[in-house]
Structures are given as C-alpha cells and as structure tokens.
N, C-alpha and C. Protein backbone atom coordinates (compact mmCIF):
# COMPACT_ATOMS: atom_id res chain seq x y z
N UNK A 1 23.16 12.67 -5.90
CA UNK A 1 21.79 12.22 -6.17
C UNK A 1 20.83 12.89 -5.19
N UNK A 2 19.64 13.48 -5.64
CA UNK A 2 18.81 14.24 -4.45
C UNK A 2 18.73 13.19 -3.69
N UNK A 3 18.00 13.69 -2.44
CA UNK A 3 17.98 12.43 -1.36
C UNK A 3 16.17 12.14 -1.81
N UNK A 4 15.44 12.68 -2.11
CA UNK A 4 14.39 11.82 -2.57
C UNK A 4 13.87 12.35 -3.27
N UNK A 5 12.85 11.77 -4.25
CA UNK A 5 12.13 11.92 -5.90
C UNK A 5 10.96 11.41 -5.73
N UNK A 6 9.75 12.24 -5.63
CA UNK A 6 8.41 11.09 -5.96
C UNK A 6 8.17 10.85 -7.44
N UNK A 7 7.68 10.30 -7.77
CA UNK A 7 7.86 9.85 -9.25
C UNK A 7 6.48 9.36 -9.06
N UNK A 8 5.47 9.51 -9.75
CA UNK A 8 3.59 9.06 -9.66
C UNK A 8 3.58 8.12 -10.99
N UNK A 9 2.83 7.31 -11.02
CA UNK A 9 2.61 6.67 -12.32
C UNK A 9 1.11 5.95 -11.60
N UNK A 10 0.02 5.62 -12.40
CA UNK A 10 -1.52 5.28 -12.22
C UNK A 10 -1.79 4.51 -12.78
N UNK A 11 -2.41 3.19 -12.42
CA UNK A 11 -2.83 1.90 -13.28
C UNK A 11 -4.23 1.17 -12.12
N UNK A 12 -5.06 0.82 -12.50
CA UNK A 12 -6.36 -0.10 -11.96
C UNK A 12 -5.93 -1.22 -12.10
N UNK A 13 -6.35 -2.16 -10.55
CA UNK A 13 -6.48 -3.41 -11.08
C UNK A 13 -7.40 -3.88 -10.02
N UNK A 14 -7.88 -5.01 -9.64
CA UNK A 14 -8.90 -6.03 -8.60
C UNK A 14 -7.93 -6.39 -7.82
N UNK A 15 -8.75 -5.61 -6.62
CA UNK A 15 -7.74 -6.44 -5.58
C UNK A 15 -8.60 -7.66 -4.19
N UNK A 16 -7.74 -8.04 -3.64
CA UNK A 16 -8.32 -9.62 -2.41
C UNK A 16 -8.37 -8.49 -1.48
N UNK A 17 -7.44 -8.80 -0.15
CA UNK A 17 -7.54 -8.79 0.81
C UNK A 17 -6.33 -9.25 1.74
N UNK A 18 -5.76 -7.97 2.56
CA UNK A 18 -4.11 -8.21 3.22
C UNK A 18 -4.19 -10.14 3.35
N UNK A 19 -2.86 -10.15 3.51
CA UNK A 19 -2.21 -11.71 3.74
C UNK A 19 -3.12 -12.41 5.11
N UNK A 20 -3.66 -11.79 6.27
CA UNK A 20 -4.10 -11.88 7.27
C UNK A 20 -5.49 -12.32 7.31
N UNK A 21 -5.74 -12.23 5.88
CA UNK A 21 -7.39 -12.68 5.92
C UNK A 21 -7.67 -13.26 4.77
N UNK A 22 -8.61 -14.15 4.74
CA UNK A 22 -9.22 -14.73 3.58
C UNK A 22 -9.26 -13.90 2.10
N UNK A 23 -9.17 -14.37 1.00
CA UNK A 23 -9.18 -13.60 -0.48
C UNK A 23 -10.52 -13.56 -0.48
N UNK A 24 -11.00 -11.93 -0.46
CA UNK A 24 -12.20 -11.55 -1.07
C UNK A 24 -11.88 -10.84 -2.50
N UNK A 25 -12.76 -11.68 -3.35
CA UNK A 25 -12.59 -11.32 -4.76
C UNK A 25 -13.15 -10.09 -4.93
N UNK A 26 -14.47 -9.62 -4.06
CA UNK A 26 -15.29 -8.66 -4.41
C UNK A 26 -15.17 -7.47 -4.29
N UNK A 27 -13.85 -7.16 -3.35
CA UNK A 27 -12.94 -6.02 -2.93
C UNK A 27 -12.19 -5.77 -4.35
N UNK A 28 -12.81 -4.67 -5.34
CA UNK A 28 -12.37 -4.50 -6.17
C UNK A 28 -12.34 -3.06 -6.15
N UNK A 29 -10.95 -2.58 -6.59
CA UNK A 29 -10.74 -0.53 -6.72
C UNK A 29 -11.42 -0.44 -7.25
N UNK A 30 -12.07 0.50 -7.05
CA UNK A 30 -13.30 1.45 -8.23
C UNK A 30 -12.65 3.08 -8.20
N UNK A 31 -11.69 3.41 -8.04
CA UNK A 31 -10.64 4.36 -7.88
C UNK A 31 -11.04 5.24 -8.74
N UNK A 32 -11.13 5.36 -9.81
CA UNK A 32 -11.00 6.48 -10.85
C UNK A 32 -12.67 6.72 -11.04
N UNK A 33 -13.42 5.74 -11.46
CA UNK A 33 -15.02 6.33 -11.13
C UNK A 33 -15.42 6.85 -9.90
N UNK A 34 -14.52 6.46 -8.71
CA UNK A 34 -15.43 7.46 -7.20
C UNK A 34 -15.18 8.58 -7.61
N UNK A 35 -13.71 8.61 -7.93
CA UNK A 35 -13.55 10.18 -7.95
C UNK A 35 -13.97 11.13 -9.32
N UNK A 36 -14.46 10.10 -9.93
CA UNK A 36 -14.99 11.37 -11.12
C UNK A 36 -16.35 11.48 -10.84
N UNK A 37 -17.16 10.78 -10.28
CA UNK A 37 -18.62 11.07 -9.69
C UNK A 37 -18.37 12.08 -8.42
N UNK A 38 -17.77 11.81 -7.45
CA UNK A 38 -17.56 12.25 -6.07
C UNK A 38 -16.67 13.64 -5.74
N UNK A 39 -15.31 13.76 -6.37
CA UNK A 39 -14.32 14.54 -5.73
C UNK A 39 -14.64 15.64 -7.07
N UNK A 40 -14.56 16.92 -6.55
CA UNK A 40 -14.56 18.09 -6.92
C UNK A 40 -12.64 18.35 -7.88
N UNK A 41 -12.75 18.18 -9.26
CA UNK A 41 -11.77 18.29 -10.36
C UNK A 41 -12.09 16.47 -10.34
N UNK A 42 -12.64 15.40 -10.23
CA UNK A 42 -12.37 14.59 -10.86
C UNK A 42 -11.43 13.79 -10.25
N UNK A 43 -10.99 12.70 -11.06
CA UNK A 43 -9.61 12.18 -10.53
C UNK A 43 -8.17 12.76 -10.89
N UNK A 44 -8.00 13.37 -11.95
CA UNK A 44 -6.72 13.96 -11.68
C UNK A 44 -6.72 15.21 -10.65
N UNK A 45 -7.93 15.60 -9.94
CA UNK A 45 -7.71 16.81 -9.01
C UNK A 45 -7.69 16.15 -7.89
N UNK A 46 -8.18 14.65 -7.65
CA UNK A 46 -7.85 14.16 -6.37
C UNK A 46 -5.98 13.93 -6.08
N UNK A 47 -5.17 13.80 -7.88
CA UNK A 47 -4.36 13.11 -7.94
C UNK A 47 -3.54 14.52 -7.21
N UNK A 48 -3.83 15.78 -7.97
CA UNK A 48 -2.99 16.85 -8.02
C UNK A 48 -2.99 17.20 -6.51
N UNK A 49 -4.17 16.46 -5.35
CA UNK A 49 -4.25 17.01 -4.40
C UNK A 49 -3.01 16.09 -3.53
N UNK A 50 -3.35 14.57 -3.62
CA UNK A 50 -2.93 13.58 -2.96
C UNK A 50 -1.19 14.07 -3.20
N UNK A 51 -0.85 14.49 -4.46
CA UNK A 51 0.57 14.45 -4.40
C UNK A 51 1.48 15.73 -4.30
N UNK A 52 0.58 16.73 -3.67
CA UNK A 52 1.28 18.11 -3.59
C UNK A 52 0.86 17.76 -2.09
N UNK A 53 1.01 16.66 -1.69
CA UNK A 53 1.17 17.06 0.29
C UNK A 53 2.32 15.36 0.52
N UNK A 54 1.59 14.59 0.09
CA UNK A 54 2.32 13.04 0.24
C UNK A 54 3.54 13.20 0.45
N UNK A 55 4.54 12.58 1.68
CA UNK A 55 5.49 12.59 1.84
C UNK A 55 5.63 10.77 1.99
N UNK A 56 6.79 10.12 1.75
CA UNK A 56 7.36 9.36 1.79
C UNK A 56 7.88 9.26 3.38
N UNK A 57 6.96 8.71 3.95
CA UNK A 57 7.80 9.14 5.51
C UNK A 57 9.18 8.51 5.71
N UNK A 58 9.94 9.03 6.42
CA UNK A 58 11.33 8.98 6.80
C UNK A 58 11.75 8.02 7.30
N UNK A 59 10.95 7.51 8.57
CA UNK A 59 11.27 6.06 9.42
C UNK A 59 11.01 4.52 8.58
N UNK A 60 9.89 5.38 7.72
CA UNK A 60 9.83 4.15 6.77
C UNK A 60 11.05 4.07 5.54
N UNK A 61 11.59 4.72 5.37
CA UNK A 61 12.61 5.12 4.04
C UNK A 61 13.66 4.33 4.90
N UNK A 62 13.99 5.31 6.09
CA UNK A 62 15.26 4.47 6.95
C UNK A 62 15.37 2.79 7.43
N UNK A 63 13.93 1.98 7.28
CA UNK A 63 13.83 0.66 7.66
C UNK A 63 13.39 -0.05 5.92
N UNK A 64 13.68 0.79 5.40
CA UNK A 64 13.46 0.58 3.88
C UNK A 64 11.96 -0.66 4.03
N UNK A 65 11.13 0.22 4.21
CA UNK A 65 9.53 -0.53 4.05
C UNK A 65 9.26 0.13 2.85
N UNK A 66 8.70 -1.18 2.18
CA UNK A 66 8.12 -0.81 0.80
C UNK A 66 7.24 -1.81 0.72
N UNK A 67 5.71 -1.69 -0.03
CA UNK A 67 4.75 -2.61 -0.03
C UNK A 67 3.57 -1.69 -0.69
N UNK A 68 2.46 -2.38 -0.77
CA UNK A 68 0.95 -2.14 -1.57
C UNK A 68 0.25 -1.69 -0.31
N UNK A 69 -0.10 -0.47 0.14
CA UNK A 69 -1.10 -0.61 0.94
C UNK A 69 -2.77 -0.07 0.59
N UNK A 70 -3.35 -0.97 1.12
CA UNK A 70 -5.24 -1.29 0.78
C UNK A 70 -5.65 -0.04 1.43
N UNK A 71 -6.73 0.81 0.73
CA UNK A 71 -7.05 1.96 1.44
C UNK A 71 -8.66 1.41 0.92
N UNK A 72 -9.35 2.06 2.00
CA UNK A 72 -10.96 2.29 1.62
C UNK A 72 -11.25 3.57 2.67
N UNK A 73 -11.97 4.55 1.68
CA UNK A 73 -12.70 5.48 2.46
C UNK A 73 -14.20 5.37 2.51
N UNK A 74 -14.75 6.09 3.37
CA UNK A 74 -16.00 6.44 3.29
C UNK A 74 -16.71 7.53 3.25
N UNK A 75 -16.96 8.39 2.01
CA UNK A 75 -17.81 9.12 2.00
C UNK A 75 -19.39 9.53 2.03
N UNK A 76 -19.85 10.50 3.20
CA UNK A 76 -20.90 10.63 3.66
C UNK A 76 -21.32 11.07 1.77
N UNK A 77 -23.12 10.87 2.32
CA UNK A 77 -23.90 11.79 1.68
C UNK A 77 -23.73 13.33 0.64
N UNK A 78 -23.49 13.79 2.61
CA UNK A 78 -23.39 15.24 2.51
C UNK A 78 -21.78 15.29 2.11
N UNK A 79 -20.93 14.55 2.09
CA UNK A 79 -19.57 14.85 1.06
C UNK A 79 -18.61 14.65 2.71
N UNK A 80 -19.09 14.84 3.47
CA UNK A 80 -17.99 14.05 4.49
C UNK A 80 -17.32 12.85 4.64
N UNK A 81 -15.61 13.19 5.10
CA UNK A 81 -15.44 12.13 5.00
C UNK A 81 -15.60 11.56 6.48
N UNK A 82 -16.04 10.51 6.13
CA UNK A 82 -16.50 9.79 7.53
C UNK A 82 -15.42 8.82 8.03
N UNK A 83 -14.52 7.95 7.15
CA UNK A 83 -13.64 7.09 7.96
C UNK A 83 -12.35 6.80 7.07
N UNK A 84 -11.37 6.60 7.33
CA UNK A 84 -10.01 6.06 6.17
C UNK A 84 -9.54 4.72 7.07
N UNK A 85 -9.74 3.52 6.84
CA UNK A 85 -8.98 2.26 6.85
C UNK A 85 -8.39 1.86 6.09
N UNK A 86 -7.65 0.95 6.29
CA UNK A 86 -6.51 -0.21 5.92
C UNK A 86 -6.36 -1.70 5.76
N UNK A 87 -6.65 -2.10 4.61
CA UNK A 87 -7.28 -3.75 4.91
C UNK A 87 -5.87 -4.42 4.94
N UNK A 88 -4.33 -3.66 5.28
CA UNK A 88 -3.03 -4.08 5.74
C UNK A 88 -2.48 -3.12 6.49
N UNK A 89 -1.48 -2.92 7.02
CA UNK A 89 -0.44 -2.53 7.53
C UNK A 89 1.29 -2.18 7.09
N UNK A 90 1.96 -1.40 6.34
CA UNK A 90 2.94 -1.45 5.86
C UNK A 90 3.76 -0.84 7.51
N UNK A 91 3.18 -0.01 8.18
CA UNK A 91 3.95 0.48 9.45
C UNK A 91 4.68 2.13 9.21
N UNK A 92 5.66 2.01 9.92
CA UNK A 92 6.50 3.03 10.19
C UNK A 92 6.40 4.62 9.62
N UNK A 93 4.46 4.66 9.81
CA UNK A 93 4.22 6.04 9.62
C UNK A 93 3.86 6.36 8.24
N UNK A 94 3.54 5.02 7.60
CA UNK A 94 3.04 5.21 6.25
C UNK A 94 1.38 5.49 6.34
N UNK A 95 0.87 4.84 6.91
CA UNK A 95 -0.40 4.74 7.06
C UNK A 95 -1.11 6.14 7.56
N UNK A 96 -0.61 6.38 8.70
CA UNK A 96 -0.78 7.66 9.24
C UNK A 96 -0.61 8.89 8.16
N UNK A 97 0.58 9.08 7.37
CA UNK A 97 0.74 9.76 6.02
C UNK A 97 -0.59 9.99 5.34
N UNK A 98 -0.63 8.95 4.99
CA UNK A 98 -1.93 8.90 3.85
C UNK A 98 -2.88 8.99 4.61
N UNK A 99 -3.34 8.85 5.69
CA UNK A 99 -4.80 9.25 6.16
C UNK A 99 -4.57 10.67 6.48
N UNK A 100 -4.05 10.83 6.77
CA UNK A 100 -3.54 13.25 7.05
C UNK A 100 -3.60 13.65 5.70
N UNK A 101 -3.08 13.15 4.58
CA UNK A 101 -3.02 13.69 3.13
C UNK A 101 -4.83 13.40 2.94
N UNK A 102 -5.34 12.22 3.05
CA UNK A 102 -6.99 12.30 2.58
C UNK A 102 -7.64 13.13 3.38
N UNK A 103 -7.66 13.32 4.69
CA UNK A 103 -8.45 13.99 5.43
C UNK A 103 -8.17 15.30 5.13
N UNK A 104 -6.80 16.22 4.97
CA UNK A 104 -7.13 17.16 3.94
C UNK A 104 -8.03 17.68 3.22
N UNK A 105 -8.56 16.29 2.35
CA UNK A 105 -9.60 16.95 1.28
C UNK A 105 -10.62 16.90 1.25
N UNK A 106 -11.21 17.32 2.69
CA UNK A 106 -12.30 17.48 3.53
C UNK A 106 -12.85 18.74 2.86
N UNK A 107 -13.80 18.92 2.85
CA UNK A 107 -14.68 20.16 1.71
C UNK A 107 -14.41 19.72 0.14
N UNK A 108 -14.17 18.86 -0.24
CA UNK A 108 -14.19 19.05 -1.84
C UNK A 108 -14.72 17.75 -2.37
N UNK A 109 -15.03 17.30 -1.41
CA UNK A 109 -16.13 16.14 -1.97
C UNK A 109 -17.35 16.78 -2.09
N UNK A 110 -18.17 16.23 -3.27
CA UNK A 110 -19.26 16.50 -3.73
C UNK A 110 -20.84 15.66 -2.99
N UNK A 111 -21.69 16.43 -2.84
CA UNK A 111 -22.94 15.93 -2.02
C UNK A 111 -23.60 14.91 -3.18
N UNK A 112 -24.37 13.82 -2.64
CA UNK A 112 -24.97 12.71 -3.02
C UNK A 112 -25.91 12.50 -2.65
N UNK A 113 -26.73 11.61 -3.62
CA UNK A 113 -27.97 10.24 -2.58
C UNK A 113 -27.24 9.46 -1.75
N UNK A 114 -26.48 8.67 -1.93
CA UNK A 114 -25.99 7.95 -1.37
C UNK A 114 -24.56 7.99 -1.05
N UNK A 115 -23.82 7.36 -0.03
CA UNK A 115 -22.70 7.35 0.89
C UNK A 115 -21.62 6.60 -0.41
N UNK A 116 -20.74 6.62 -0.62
CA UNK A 116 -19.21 6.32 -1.15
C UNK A 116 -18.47 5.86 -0.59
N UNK A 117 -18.13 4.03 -1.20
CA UNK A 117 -17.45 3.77 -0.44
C UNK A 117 -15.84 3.59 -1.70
N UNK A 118 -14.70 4.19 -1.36
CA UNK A 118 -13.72 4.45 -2.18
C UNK A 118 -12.82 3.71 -1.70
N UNK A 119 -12.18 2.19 -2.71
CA UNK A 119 -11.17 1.62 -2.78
C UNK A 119 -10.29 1.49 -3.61
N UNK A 120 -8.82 1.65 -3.12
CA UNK A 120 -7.81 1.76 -4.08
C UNK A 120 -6.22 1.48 -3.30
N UNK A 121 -5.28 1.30 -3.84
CA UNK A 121 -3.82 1.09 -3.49
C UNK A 121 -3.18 1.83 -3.57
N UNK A 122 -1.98 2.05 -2.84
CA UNK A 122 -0.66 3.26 -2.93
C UNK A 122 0.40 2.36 -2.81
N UNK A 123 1.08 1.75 -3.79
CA UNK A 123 2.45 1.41 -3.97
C UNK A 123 3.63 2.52 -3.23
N UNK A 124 4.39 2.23 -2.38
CA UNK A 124 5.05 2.19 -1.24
C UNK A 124 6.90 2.03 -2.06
N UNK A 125 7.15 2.21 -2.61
CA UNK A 125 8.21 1.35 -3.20
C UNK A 125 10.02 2.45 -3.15
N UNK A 126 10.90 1.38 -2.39
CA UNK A 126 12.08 2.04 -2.49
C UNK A 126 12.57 1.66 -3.70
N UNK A 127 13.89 2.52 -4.30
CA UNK A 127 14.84 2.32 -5.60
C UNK A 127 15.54 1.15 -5.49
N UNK A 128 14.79 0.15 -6.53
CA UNK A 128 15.78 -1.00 -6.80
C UNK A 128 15.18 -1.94 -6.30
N UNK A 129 14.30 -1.94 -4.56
CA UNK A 129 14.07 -2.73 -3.94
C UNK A 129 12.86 -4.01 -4.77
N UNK A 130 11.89 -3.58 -5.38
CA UNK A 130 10.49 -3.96 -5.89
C UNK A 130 9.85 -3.80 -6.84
N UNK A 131 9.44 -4.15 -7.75
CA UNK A 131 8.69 -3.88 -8.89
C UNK A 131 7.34 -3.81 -8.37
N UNK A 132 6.22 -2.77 -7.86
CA UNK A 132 4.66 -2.90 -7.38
C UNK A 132 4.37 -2.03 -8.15
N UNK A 133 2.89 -2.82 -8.03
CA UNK A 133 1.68 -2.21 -8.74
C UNK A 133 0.79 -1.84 -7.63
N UNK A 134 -0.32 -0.40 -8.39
CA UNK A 134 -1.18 0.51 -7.21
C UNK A 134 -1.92 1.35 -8.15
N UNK A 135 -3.21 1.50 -7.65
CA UNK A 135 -3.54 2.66 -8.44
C UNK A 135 -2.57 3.89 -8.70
N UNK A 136 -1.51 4.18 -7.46
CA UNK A 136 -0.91 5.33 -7.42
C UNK A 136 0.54 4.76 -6.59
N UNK A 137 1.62 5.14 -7.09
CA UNK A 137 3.20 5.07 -7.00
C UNK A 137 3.69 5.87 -6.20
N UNK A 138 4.60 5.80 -5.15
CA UNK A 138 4.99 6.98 -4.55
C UNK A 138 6.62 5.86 -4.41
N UNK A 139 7.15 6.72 -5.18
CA UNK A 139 8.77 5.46 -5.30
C UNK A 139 10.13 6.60 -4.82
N UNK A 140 10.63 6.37 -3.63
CA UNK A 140 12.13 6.95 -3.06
C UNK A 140 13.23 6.55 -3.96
N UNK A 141 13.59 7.58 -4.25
CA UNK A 141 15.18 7.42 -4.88
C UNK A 141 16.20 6.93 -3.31
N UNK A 142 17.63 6.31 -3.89
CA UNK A 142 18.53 6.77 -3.23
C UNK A 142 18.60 5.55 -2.03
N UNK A 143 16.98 4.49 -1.83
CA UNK A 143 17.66 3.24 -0.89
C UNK A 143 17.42 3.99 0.50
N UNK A 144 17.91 3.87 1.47
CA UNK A 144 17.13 4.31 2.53
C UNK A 144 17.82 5.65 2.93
N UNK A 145 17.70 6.05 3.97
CA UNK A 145 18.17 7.53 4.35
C UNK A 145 19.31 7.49 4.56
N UNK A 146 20.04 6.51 5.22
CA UNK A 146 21.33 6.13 5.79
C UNK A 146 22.33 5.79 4.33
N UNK A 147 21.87 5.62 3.57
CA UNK A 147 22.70 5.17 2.37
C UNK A 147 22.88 3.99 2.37
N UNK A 148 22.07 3.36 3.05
CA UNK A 148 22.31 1.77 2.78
C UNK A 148 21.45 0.99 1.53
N UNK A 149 21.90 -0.15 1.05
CA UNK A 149 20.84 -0.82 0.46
C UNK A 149 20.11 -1.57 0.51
N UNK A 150 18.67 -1.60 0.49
CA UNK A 150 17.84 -2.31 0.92
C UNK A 150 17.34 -3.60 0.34
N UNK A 151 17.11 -4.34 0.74
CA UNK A 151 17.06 -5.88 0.54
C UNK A 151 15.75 -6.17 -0.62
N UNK A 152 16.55 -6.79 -1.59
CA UNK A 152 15.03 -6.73 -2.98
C UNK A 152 14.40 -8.17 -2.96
N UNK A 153 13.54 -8.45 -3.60
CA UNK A 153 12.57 -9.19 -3.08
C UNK A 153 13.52 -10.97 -3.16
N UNK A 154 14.11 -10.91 -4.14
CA UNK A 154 14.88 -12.21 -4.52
C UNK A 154 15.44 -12.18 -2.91
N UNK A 155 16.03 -10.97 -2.30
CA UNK A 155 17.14 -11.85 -1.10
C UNK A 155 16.16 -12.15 0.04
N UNK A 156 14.87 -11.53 0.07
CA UNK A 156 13.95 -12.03 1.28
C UNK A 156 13.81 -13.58 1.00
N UNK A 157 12.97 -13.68 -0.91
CA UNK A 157 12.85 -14.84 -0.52
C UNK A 157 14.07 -16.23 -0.32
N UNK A 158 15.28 -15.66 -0.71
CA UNK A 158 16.32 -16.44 -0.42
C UNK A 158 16.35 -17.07 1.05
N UNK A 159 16.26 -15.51 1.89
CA UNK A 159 16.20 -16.07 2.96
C UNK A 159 15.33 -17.03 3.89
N UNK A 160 14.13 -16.70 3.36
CA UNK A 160 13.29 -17.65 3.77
C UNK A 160 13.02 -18.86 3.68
N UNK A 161 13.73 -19.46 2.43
CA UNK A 161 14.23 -20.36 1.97
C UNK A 161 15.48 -21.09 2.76
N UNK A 162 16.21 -20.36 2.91
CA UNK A 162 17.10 -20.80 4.52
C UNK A 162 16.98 -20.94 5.62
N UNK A 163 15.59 -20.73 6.10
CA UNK A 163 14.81 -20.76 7.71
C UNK A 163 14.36 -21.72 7.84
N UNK A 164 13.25 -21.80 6.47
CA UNK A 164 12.89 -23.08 6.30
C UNK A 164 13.61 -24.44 6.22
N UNK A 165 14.74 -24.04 5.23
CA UNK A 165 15.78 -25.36 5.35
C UNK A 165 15.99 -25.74 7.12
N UNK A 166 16.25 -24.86 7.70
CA UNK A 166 17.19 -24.92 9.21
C UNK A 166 15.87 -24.70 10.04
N UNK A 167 15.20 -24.97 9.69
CA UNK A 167 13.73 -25.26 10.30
C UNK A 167 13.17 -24.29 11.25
N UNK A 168 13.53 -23.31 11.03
CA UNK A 168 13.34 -21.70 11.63
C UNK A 168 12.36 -21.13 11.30
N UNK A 169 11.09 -21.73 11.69
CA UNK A 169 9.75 -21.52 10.96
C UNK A 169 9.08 -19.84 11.43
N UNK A 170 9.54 -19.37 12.86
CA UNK A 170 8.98 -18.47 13.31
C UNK A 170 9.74 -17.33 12.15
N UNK A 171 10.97 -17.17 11.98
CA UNK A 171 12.07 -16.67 10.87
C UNK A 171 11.34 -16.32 9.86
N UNK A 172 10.98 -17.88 9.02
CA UNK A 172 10.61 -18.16 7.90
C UNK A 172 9.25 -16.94 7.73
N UNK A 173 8.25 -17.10 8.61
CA UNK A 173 7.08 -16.59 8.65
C UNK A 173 7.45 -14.85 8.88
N UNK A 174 8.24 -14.26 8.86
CA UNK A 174 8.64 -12.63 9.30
C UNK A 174 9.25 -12.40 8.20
N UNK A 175 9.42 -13.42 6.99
CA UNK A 175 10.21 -13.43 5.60
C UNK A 175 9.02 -13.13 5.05
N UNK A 176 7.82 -14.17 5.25
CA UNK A 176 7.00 -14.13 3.99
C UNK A 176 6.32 -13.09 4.43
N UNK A 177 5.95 -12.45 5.71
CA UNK A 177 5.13 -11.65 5.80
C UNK A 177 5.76 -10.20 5.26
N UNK A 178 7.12 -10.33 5.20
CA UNK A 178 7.10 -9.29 3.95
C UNK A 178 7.29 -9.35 2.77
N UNK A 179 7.26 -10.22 2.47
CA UNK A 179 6.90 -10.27 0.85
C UNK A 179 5.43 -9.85 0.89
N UNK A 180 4.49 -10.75 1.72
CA UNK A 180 3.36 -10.27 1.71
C UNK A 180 3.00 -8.78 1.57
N UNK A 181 3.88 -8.32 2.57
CA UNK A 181 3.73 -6.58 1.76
C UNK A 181 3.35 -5.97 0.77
N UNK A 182 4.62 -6.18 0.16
CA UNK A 182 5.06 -6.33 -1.10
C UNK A 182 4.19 -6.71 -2.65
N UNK A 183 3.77 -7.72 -2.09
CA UNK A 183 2.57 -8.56 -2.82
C UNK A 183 1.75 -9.39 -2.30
N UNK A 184 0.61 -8.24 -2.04
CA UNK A 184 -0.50 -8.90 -0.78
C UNK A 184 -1.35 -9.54 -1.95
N UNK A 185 -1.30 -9.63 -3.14
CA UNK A 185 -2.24 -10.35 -3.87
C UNK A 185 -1.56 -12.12 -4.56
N UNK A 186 -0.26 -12.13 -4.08
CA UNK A 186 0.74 -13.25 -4.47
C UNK A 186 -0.14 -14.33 -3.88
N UNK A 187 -0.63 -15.24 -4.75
CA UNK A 187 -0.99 -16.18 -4.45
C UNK A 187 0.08 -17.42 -3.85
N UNK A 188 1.09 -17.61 -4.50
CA UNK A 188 2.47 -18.33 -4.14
C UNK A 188 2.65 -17.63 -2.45
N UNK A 189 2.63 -16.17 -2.10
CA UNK A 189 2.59 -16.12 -0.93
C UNK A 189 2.31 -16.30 0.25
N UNK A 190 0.70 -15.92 -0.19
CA UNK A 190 -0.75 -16.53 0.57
C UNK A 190 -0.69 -18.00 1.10
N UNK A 191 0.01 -18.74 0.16
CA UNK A 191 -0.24 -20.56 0.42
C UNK A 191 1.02 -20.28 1.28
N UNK A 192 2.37 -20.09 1.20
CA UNK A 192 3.28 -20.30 1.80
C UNK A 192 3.13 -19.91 3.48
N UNK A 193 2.16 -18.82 2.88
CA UNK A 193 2.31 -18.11 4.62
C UNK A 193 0.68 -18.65 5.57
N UNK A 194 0.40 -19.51 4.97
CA UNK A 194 -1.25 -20.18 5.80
C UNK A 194 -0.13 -21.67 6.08
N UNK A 195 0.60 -21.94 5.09
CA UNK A 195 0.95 -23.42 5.51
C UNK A 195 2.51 -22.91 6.54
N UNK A 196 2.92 -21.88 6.87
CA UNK A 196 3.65 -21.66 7.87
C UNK A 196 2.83 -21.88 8.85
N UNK A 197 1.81 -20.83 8.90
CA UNK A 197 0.83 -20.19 10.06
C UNK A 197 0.35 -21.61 10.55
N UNK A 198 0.17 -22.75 10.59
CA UNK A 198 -0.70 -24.26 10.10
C UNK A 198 0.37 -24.85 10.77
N UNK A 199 1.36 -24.71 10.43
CA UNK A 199 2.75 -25.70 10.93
C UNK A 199 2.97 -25.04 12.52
N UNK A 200 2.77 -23.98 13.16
CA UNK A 200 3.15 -22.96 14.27
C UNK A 200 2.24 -23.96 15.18
C-alpha cells in the first residue's frame, strides 16, 4: 500500500467556533465566493494551488491527529495577505503546514475596495479513523507512519466513558477534547466538555 494518498473532496457548510469558546453562529465559511471575487483562477485555482504543495505532516500522521481545523485569513486591499489564524488547534505541525501552503499564494490575490476576510475548514483525517467534514479533505492512507492503528472515534468515546465511570475526570476531559477535534461543531461534545470543565 503507498505510504500516503491525498485524496481532496469539497463541500460548504456554517461553522461555531473551536470547543474552547462560546458558539458563534455568525462565523460562517464564505470559502468559495472569497475566492471567486478575490484569488486570481477563482476557487478551483486556489484549490489547484493549496493541493500541489499540502503535505500531511508526518508527526501528525505518526500521533495519528486527525480533526477539522478553523482557518480565517485576511486579505489586504492591495491583495496582501496580511494574517492566517486558527479559531483551534489540531497540533503536531498541521497548522504551521497550512499557513506556509497559504502564504505561498502571496501575489495572486486580486486588488480591492475593501480588505477580505476568508473563512473555511481543512478536514485533517487518517484511514478508518473519522468520518469529517471541511470545505477541503486532506485524508492519509495506511493509519499512522509506524503501521499502527489509530484509535476511531467509537474507542475515544468508549474511553471516556470509562474515566468518567472511575471518576477520572482530568482523563475524561483529554477524551473529549479530542473528539472535540474531530467535531468542533458536536453539540453532544460542547455540553460534555463545559460540564467536565464546571465539575474541575
């Protein structure tokens, strides 16, 4: 089996706000209109750009991290890009990835009246581990680098379910916060992990 496959697939949806903060409804992707007003080819030339550099980083493959991560850019006026944040954290060099792949496509934004602000998701996802949704997919074949298999969402929440029984709340809370990953829009999550956070 190659040792890894990106595989892209593209879908819109409304998104809140990482597990760490209150649900803002109004944080909604506008993904495919920035870039057909803004980026030079449109959105499939942002797509053709984003995925002829995107790597699946390695440390993250090897700790098998997989999750939704929140991106917002800001484009100047004059077509600069001015900033790339994260309204989460997936870790182990994912984040860093995707801000080196956007900053790349520095010169091919298009000049404006006004500044652009561009929100959207990158599904994170190992083989087998997760079913996520993202504007944009970036999915590892093959489980982590080591050949091991990585833990799918049923055995997290199993386990957390056993912390809680044995009253291992600090446990419990390092369970849900990755599911939260996973599904930073899970409402079932959100409650579980404020009424941990509440109980601490």
């Amino acid at each position: 089996m190659r040792n890894r496959i990106l595989v892209f697939t593209f879908f819109l949806f409304s998104f809140t706000t990482a597990f760490s903060q209150p649900a803002d409804t109004s944080f909604v992707s506008n993904f495919e209109v920035v870039l057909e007003e803004r980026f030079e080819g449109g959105f499939q030339g942002f797509l053709r750009h984003f995925y002829q550099l995107v790597k699946y980083p390695q440390a993250a493959r090897s700790n098998c991290r997989t999750g939704q991560l929140l991106v917002a850019v800001k484009i100047s006026s004059d077509g600069a890009i001015q900033g790339v944040s994260f309204l989460n954290k997936l870790g182990f060099g994912i984040e860093e990835e995707v801000e080196r792949v956007i900053k790349t496509s520095a010169g091919k934004w298009k000049t404006a009246t006004n500044e652009a602000d561009l929100f959207f998701s990158i599904a994170f996802i190992m083989e087998g581990v997760a079913e996520l949704n993202g504007d944009m997919k970036i999915i590892a074949y093959g489980g982590g680098t080591s050949g091991g298999v990585c833990e799918s969402t049923q055995d997290i929440e199993t386990k957390m379910d056993n912390a809680l029984k044995k009253g291992k709340k600090d446990k419990a809370m390092e369970y849900c916060e990755e599911l939260l990953r996973r599904y930073p829009f899970s409402s079932l999550y959100i409650k579980a992990y404020s009424e941990l956070k509440g109980t601490k």
